[in-house]
Protein backbone atom coordinates (compact mmCIF):
# COMPACT_ATOMS: atom_id res chain seq x y z
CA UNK A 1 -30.82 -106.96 50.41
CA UNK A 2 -29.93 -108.85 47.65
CA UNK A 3 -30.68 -106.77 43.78
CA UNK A 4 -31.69 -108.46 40.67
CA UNK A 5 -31.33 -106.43 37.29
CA UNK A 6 -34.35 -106.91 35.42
CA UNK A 7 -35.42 -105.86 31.83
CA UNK A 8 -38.91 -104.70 31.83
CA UNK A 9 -40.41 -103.75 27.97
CA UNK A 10 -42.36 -100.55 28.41
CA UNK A 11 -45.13 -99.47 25.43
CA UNK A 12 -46.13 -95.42 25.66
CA UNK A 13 -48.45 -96.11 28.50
CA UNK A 14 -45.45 -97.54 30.64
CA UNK A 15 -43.56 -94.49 29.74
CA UNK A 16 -46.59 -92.29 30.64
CA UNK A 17 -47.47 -94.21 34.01
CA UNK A 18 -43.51 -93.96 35.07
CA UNK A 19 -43.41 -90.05 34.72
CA UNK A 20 -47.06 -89.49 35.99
CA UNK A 21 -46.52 -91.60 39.29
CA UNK A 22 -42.97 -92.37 39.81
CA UNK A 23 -43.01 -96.07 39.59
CA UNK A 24 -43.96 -98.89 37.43
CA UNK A 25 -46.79 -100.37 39.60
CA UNK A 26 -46.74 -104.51 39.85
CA UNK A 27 -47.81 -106.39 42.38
CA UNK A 28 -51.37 -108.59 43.22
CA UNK A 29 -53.71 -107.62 40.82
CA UNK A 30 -50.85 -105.65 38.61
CA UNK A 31 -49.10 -108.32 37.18
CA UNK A 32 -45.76 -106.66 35.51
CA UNK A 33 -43.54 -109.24 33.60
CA UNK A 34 -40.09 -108.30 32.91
CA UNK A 35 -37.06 -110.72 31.99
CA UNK A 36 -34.12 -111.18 34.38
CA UNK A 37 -31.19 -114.16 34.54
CA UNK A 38 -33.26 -116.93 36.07
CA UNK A 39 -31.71 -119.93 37.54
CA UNK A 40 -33.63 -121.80 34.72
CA UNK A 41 -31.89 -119.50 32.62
CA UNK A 42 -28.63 -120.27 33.62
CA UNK A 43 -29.74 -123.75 33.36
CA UNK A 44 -30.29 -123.77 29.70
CA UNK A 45 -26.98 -122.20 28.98
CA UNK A 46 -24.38 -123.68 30.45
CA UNK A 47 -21.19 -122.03 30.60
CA UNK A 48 -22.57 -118.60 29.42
CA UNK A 49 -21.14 -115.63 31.67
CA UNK A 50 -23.09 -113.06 33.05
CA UNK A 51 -22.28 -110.59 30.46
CA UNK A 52 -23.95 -113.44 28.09
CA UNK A 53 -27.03 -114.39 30.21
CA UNK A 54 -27.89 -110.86 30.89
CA UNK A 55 -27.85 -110.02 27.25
CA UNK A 56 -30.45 -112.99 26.66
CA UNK A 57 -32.68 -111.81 28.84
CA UNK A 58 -32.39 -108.54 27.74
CA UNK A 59 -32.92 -109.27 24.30
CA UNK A 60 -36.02 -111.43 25.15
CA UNK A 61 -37.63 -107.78 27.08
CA UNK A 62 -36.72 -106.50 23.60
CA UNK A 63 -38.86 -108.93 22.01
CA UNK A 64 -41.58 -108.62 24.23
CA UNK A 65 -41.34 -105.31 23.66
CA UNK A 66 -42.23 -105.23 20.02
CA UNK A 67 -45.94 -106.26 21.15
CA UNK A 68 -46.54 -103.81 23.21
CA UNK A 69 -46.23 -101.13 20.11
CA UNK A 70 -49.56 -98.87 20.33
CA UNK A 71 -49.36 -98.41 16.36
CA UNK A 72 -46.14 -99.41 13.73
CA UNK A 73 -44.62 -96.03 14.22
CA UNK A 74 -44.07 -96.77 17.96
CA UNK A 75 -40.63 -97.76 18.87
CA UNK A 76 -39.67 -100.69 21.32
CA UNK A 77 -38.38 -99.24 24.79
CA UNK A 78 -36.90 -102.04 27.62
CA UNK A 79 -36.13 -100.19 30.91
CA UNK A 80 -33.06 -101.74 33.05
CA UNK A 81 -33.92 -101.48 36.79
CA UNK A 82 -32.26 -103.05 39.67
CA UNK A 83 -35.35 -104.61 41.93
CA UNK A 84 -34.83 -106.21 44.92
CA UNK A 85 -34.89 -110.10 44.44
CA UNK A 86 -38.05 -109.86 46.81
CA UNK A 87 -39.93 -108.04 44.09
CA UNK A 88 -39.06 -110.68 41.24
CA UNK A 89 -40.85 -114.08 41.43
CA UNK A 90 -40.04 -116.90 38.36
CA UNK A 91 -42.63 -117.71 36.04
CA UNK A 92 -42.85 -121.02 34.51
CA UNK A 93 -42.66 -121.24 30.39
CA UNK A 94 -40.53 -119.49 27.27
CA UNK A 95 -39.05 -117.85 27.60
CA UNK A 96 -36.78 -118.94 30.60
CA UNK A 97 -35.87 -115.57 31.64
CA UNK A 98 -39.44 -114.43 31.89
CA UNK A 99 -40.44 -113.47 35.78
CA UNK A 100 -43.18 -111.22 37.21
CA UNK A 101 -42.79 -108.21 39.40
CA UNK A 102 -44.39 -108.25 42.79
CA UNK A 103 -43.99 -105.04 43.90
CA UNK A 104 -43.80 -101.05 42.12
CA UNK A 105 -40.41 -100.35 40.95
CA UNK A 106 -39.74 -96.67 41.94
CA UNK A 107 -37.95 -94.75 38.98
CA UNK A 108 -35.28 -93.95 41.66
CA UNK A 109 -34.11 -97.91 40.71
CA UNK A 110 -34.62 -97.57 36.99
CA UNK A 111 -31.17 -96.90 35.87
CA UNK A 112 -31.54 -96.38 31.89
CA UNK A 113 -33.99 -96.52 28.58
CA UNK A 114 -33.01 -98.50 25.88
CA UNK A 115 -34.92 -97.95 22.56
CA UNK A 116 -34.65 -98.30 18.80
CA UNK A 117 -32.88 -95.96 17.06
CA UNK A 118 -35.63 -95.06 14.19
CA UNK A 119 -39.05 -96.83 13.68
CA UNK A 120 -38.37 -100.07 11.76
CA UNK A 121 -42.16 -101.76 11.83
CA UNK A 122 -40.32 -104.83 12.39
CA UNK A 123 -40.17 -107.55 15.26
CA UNK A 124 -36.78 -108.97 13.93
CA UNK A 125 -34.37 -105.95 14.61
CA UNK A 126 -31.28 -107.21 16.90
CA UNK A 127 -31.47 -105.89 20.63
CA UNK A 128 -28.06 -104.28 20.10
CA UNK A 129 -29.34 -101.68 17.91
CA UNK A 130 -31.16 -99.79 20.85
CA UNK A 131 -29.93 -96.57 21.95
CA UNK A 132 -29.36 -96.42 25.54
CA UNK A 133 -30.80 -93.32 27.78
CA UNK A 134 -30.26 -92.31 31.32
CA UNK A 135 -32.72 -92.60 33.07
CA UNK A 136 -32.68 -88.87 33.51
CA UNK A 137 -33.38 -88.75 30.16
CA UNK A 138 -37.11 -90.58 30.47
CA UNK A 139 -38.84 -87.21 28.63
CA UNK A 140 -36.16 -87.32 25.36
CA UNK A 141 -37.53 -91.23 25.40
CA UNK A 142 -41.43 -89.81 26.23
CA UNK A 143 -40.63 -87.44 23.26
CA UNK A 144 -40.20 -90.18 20.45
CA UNK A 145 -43.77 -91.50 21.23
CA UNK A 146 -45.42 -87.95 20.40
């Protein structure tokens, strides 16, 4: 079956939810929006590779991310996962690379953590200045939130 790499920004009750049960629950009823290279994506920038259109939609789960801060020492987290391209269904809108999940994604496809490297309070920060963790590392990121 066909896998789709999808950014999905996580806030401290994402982080809590994924080492409690296992899985990031989506599906009727649970919307979970992540970001992922969309055809629409692709669409609106022509001629970008994949190393390029995965990094926009990555950096627009980083954005996203910044709103889902609990309080301004909070840090933005994005989780990389590889979900199968039945889970992921388009969603219309900005930005382009924005989808919903259908189904849980199990941590056994979440394949790393990528947060800020020190609280900045800002919404501006570039999404290259997140540190990246395994994703056997999920209780060093749990352990930034307090």
């Amino acid at each position: 079956m066909p896998v789709v790499r999808v950014y999905v920004p996580l806030g401290r009750a994402g982080l809590e939810e994924l080492a409690g049960t296992g899985a990031l629950a989506a599906g009727p009823g649970t919307p979970r929006t992540a970001y992922a290279v969309t055809s629409r994506l692709e669409q609106a920038a022509p001629g970008l590779d994949v190393e390029d259109l995965e990094y926009a939609a990555f950096s627009d789960a980083v954005e996203a991310a910044a709103g889902l801060r609990s309080t301004r020492s909070d840090r933005r987290v994005v989780a990389s996962a590889d979900a199968d391209a039945s889970w992921v269904a388009p969603r219309d809108g900005a930005p382009v690379s924005k989808v919903v999940l259908t189904s849980p994604v199990p941590l056994s496809r979440v394949a790393s953590f990528h947060l800020d490297d020190e609280v900045t309070g800002g919404v501006d920060e570039e999404a290259d200045e997140l540190l990246w963790y395994d994703v056997t590392e999920l209780d060093d990121v749990r352990s930034f939130f307090g």
